[in-house]
N, C-alpha and C. Protein backbone atom coordinates (compact mmCIF):
# COMPACT_ATOMS: atom_id res chain seq x y z
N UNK A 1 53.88 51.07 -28.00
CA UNK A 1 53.66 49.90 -27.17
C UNK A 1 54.25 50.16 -25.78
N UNK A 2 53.14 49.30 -24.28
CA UNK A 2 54.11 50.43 -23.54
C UNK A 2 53.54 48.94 -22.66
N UNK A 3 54.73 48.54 -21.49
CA UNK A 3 54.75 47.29 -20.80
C UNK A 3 53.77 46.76 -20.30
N UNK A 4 52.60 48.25 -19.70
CA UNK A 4 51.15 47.43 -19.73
C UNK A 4 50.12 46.82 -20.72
N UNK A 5 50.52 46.73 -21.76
CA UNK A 5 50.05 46.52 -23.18
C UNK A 5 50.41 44.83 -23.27
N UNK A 6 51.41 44.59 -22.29
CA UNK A 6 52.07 42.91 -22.66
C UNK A 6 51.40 41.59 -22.40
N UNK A 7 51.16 40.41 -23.22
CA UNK A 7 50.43 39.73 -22.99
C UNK A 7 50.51 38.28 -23.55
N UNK A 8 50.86 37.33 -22.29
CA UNK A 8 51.44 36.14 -23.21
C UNK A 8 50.60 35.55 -24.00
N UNK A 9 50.92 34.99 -24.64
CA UNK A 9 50.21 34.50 -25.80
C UNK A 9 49.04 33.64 -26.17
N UNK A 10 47.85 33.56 -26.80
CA UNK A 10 47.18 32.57 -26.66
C UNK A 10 47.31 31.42 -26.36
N UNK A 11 46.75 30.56 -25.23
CA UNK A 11 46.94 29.20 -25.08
C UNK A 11 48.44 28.99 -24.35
N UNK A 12 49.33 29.82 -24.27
CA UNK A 12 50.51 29.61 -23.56
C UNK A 12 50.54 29.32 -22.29
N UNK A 13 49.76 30.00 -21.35
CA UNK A 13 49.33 29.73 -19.70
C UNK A 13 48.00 28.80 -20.04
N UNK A 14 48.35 28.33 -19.10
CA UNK A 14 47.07 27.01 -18.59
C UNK A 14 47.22 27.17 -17.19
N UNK A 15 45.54 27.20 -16.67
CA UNK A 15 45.43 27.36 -15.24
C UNK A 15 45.51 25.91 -14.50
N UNK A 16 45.98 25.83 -12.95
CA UNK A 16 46.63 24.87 -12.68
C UNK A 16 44.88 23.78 -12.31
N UNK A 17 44.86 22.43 -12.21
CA UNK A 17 44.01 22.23 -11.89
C UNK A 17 43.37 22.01 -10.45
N UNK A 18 42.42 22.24 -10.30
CA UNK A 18 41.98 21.97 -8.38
C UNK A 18 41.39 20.80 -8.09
N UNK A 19 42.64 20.07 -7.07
CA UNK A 19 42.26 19.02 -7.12
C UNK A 19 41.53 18.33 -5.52
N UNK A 20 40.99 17.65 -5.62
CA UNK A 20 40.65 17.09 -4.08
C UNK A 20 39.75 18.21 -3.23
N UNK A 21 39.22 18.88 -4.07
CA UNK A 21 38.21 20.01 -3.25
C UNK A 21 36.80 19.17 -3.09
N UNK A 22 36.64 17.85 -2.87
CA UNK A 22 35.09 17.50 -3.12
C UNK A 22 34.59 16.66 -4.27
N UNK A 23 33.88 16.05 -4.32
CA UNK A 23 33.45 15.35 -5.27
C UNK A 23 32.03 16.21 -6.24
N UNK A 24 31.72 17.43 -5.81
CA UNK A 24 31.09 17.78 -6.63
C UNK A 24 31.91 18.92 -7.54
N UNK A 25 33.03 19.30 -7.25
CA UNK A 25 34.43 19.81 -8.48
C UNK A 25 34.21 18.99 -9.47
N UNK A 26 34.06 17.64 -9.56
CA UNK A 26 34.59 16.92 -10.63
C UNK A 26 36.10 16.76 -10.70
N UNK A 27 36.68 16.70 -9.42
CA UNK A 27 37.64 16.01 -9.49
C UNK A 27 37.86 16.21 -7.77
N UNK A 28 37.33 15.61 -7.12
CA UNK A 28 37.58 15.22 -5.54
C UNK A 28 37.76 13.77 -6.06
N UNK A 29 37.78 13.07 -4.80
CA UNK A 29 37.81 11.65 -4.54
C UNK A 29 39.35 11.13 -4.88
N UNK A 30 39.12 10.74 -6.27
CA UNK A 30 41.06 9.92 -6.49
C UNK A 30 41.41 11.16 -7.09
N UNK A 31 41.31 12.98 -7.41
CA UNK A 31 41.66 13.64 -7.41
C UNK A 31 41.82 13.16 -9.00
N UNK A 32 41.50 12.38 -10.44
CA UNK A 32 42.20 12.47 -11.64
C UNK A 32 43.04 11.39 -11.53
N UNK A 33 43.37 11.10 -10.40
CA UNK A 33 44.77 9.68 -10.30
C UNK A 33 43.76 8.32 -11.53
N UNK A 34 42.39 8.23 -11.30
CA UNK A 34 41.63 6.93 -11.37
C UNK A 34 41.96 5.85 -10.00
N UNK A 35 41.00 5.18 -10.07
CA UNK A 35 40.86 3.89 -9.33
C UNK A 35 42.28 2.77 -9.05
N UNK A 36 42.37 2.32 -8.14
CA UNK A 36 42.87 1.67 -7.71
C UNK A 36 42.46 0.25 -7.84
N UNK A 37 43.25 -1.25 -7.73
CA UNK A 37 42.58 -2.63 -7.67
C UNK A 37 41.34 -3.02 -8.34
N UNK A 38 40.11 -2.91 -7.57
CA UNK A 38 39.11 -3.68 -8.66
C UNK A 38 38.29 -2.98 -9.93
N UNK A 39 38.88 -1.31 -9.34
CA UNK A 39 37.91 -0.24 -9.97
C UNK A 39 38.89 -0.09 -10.97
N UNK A 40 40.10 -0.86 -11.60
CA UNK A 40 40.87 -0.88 -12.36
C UNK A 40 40.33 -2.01 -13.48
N UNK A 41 39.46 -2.57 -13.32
CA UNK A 41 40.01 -4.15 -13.89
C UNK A 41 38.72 -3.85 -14.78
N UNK A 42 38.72 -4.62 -15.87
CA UNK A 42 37.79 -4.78 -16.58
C UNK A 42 36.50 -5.40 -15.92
N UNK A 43 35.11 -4.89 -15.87
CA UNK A 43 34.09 -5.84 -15.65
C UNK A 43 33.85 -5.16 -13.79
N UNK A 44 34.57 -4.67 -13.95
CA UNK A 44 34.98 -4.74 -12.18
C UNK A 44 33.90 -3.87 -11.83
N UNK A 45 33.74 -3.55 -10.57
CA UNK A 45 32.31 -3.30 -9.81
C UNK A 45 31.34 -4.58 -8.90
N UNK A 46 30.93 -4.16 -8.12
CA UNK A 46 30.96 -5.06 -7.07
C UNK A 46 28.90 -5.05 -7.47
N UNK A 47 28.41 -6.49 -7.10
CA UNK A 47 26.90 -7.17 -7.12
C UNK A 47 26.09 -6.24 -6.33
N UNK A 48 25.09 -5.77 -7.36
CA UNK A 48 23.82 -5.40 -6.40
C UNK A 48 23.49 -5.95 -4.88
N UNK A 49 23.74 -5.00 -3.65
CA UNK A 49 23.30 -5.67 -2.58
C UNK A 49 24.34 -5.70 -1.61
N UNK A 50 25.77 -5.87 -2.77
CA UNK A 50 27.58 -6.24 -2.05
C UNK A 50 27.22 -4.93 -0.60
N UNK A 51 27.92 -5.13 0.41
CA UNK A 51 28.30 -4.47 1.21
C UNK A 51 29.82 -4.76 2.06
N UNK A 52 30.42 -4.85 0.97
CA UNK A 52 32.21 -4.98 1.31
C UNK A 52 32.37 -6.52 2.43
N UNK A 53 31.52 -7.30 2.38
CA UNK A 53 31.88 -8.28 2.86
C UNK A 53 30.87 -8.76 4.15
N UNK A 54 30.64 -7.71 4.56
CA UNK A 54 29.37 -7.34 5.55
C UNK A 54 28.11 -8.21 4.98
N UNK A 55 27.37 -8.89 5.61
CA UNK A 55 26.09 -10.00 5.28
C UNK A 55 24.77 -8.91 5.33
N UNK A 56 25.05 -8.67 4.17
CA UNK A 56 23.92 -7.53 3.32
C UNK A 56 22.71 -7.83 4.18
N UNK A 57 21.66 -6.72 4.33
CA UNK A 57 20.64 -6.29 4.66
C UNK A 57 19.62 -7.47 4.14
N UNK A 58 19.54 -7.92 2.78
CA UNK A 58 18.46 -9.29 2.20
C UNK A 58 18.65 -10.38 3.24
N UNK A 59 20.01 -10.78 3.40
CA UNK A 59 20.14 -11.52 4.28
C UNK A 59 20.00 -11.29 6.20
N UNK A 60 20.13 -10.38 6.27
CA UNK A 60 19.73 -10.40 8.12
C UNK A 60 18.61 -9.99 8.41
N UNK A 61 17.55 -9.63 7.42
CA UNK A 61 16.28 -9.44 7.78
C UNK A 61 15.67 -10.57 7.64
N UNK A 62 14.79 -11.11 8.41
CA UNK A 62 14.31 -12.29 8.35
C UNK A 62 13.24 -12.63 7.22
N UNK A 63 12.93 -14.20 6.76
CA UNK A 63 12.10 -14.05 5.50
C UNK A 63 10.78 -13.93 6.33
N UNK A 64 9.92 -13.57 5.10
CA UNK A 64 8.04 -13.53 5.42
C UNK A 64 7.23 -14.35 4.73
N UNK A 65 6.65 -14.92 6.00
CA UNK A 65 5.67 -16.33 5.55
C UNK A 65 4.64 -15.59 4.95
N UNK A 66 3.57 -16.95 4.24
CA UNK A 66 3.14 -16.65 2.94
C UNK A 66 1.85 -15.45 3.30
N UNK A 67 1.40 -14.73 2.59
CA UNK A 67 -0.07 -14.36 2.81
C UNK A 67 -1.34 -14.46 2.29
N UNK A 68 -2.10 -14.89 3.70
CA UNK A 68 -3.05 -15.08 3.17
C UNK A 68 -4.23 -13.90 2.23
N UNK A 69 -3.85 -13.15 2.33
CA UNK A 69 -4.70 -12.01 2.30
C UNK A 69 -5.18 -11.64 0.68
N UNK A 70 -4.41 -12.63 -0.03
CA UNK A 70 -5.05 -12.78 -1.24
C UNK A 70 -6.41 -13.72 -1.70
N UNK A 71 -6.49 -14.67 -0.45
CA UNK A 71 -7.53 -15.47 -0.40
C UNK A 71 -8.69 -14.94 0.71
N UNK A 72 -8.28 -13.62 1.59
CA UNK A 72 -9.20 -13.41 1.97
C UNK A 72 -10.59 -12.93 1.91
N UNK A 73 -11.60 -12.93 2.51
CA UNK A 73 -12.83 -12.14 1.50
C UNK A 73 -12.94 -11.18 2.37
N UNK A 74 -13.63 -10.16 1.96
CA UNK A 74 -13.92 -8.88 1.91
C UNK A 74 -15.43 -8.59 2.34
N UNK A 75 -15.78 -8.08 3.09
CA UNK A 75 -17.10 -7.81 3.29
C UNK A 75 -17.43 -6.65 3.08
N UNK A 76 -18.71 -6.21 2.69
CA UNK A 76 -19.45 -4.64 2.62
C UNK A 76 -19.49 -4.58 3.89
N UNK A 77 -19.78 -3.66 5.10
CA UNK A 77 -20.27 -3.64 6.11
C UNK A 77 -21.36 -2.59 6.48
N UNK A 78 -22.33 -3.10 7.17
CA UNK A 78 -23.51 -1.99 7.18
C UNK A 78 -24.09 -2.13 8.92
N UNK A 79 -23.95 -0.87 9.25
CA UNK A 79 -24.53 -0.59 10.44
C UNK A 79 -26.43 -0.42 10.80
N UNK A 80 -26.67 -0.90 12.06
CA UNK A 80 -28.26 -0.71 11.75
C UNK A 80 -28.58 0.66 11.60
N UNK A 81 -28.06 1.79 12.31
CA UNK A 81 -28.51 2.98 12.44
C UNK A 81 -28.74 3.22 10.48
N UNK A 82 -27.92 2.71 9.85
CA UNK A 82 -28.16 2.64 7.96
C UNK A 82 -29.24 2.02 7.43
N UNK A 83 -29.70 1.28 8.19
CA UNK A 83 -30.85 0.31 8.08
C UNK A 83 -32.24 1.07 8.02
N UNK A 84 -32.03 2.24 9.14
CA UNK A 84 -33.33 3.04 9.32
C UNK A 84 -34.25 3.96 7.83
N UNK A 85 -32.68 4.23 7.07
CA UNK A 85 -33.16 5.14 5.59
C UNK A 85 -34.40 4.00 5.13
N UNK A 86 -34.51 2.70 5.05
CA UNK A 86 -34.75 1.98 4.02
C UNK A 86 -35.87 1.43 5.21
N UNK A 87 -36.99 2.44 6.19
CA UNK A 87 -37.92 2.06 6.81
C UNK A 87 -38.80 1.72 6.09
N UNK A 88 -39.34 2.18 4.90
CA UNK A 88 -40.35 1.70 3.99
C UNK A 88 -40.70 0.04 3.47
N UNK A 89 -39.27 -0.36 3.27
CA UNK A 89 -39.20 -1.82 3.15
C UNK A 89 -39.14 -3.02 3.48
N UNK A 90 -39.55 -3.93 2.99
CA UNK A 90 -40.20 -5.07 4.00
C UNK A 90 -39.30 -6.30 3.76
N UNK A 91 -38.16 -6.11 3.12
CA UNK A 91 -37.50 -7.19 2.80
C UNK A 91 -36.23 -6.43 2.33
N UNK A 92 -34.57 -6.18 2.78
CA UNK A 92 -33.83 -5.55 2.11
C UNK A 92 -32.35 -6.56 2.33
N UNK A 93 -32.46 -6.81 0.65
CA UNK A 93 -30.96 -7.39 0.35
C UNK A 93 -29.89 -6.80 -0.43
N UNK A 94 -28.71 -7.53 -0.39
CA UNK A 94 -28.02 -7.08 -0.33
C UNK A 94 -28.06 -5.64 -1.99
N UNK A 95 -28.52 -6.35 -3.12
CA UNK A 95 -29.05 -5.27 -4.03
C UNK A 95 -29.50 -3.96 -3.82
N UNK A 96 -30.54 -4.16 -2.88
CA UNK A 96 -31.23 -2.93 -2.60
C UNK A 96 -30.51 -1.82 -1.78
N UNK A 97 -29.02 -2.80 -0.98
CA UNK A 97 -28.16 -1.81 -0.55
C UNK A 97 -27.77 -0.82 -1.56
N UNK A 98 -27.00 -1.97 -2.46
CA UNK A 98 -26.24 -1.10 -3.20
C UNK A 98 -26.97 0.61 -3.93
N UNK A 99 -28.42 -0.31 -4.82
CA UNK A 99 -29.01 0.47 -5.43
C UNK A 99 -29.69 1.81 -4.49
N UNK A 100 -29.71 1.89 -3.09
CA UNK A 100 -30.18 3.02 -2.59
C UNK A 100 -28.58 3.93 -1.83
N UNK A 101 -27.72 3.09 -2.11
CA UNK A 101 -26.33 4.37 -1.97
C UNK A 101 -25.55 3.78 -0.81
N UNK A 102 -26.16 2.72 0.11
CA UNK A 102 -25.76 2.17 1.43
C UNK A 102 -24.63 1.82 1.49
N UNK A 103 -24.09 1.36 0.20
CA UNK A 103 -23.22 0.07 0.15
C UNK A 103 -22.66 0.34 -0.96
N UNK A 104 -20.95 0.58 -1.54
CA UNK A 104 -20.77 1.14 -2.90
C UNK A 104 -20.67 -0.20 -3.66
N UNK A 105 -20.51 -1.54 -3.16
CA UNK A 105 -20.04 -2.77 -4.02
C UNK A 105 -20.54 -3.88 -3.36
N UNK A 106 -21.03 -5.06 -3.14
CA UNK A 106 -21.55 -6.28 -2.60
C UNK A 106 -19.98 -6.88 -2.25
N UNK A 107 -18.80 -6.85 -3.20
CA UNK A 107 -18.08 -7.31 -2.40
C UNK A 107 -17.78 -9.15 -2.46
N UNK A 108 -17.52 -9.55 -1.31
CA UNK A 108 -18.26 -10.98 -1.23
C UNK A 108 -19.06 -11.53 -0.30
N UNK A 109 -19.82 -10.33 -0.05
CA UNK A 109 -21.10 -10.50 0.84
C UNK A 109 -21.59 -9.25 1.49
N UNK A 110 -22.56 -8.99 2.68
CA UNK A 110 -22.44 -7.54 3.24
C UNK A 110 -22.63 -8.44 5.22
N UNK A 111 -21.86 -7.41 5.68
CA UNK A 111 -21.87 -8.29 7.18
C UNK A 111 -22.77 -6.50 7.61
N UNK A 112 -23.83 -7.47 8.77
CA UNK A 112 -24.81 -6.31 9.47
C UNK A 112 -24.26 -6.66 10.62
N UNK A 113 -23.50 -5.21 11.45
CA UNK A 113 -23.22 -4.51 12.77
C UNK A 113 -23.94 -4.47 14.15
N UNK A 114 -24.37 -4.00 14.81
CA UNK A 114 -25.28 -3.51 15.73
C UNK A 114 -24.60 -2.07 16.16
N UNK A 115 -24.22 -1.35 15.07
CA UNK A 115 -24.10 0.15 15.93
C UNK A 115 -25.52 0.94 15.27
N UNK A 116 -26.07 1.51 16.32
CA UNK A 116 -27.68 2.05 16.28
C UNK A 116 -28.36 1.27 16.58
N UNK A 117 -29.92 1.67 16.39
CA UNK A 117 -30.62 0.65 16.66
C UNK A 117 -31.65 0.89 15.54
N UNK A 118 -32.68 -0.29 15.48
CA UNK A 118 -33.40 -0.40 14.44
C UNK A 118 -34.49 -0.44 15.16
N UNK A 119 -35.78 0.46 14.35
CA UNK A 119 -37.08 1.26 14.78
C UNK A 119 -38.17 0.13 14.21
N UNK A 120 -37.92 -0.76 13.29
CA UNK A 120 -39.06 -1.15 12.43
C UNK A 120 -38.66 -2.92 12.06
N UNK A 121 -39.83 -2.89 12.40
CA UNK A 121 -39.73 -5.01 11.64
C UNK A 121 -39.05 -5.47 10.05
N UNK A 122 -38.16 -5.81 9.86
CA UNK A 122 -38.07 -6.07 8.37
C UNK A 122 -37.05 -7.20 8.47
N UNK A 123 -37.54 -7.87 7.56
CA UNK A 123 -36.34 -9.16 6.96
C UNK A 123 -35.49 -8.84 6.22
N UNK A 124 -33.78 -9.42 6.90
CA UNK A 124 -32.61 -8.56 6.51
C UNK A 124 -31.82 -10.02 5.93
N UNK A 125 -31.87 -9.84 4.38
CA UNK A 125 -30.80 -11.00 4.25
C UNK A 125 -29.29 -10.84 3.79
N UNK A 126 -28.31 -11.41 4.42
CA UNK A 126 -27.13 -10.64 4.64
C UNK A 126 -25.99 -12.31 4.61
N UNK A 127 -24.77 -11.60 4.31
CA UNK A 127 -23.80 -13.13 4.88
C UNK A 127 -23.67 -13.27 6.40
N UNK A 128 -23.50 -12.20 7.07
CA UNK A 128 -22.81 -11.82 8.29
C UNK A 128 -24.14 -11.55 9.03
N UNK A 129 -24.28 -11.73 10.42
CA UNK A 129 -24.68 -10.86 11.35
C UNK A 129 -23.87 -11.01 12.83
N UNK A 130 -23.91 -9.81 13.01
CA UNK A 130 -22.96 -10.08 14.38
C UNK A 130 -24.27 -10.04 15.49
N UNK A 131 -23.45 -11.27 16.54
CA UNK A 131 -24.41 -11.31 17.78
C UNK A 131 -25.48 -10.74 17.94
N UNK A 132 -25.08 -9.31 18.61
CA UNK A 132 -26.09 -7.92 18.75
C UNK A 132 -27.01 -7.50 17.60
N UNK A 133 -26.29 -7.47 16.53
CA UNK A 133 -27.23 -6.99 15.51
C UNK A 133 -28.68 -8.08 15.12
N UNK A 134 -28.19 -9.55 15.65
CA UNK A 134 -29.39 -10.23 15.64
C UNK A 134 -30.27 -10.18 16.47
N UNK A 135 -29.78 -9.50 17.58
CA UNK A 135 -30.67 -9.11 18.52
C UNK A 135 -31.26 -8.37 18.66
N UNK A 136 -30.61 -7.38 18.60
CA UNK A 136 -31.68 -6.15 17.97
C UNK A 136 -32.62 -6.27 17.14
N UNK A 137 -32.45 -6.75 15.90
CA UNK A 137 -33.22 -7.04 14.86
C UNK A 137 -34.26 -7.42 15.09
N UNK A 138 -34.02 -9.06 16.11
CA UNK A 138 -35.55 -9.87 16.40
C UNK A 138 -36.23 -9.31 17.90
N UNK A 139 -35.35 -7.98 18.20
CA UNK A 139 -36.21 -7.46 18.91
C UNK A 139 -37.76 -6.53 18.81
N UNK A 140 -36.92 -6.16 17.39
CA UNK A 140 -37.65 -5.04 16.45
C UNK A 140 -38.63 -6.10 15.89
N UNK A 141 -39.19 -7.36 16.40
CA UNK A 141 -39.91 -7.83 15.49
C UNK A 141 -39.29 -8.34 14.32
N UNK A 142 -38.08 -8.33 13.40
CA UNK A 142 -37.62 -8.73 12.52
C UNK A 142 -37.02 -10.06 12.10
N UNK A 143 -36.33 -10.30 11.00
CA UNK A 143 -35.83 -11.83 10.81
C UNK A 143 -34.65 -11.42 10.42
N UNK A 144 -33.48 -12.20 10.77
CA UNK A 144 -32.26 -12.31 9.89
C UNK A 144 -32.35 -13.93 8.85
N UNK A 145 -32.13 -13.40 7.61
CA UNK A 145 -31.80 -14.55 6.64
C UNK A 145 -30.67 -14.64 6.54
N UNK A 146 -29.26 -15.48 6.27
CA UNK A 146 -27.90 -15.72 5.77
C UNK A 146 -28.11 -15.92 4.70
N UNK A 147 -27.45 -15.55 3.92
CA UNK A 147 -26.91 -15.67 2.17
C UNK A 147 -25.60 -16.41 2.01
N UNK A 148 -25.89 -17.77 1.37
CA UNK A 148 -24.40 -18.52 1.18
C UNK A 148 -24.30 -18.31 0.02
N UNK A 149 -22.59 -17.30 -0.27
CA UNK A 149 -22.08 -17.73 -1.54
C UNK A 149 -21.63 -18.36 -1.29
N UNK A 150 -21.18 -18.19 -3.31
CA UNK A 150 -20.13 -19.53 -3.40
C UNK A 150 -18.74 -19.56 -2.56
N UNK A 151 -18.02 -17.87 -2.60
CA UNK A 151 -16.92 -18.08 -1.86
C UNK A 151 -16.89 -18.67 -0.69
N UNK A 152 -17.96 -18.24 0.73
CA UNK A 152 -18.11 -18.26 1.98
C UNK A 152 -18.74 -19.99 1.95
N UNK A 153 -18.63 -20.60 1.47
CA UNK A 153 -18.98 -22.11 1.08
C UNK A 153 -17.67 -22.90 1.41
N UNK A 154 -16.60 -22.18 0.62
CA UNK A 154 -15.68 -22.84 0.14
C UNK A 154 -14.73 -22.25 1.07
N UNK A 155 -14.63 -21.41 1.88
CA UNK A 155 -13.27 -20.94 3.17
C UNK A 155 -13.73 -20.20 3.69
N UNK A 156 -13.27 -20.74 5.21
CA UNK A 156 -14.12 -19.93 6.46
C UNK A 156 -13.94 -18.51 6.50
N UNK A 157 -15.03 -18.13 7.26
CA UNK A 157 -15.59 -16.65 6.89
C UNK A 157 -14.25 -16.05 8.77
């Protein structure tokens, strides 16, 4: 046996611990001491929202009035230059949108545009027409019809 051979004993040394290096050690912050005052007490921990006394963020942002936008309606919208695919026909509603690809859903109605212009006479029955697009239309020789649903009956368009 010779003095470099020597070796204290299992479990006799314990390495010291490191304390206060950080909170991702697993032991920064109270270093192992534990909590102090409320972080002592049973139950203790402070309300969703608490900001040490400070008038939390819920409160200094102002509230938001109601919206309407659940009662609003929705329109398809269709431009005339779209109007031109469907030159063959002499009458095109809102169906015949859908069914030739114009239009993916009716919606709660379809409103006609005036971007393009329209080449051919045809009766267009629609909820919507804007100004221009009626003009155009009955320039082309054509008619605009309105379609009342039930929604556009019951709250302004």
């Amino acid at each position: 046996m010779k003095l470099t051979d020597l070796k204290p004993a299992k479990g006799s040394r314990k390495k010291r611990k490191n304390l206060g290096r950080g909170r991702s050690s697993g032991l920064g912050n109270t270093c192992g001491r534990g909590d102090n005052g409320q972080g002592q007490r049973s139950g203790g921990g402070m309300r969703r929202g608490f900001e040490g006394g400070q008038t939390p963020l819920y409160r200094r942002l102002p509230k938001f009035q109601t919206n309407e936008r659940a009662n609003r309606l929705t329109f398809a919208i269709v431009n005339l230059k779209q109007l031109n695919k469907l030159s063959g026909e002499k009458e095109i509603t809102p169906e015949l949108l859908k069914e030739k690809g114009i239009i993916l859903s009716i919606k709660d109605g379809v409103r006609v545009l005036s971007k393009g212009e329209i080449k051919f006479a045809v009766t267009i029955k629609a909820s919507h027409f804007s100004e221009e697009a009626k003009k155009k239309i009955e320039a082309a020789g054509g008619k605009c019809e309105l379609l009342v649903t039930q929604k556009s009956r019951s709250s302004k368009i």
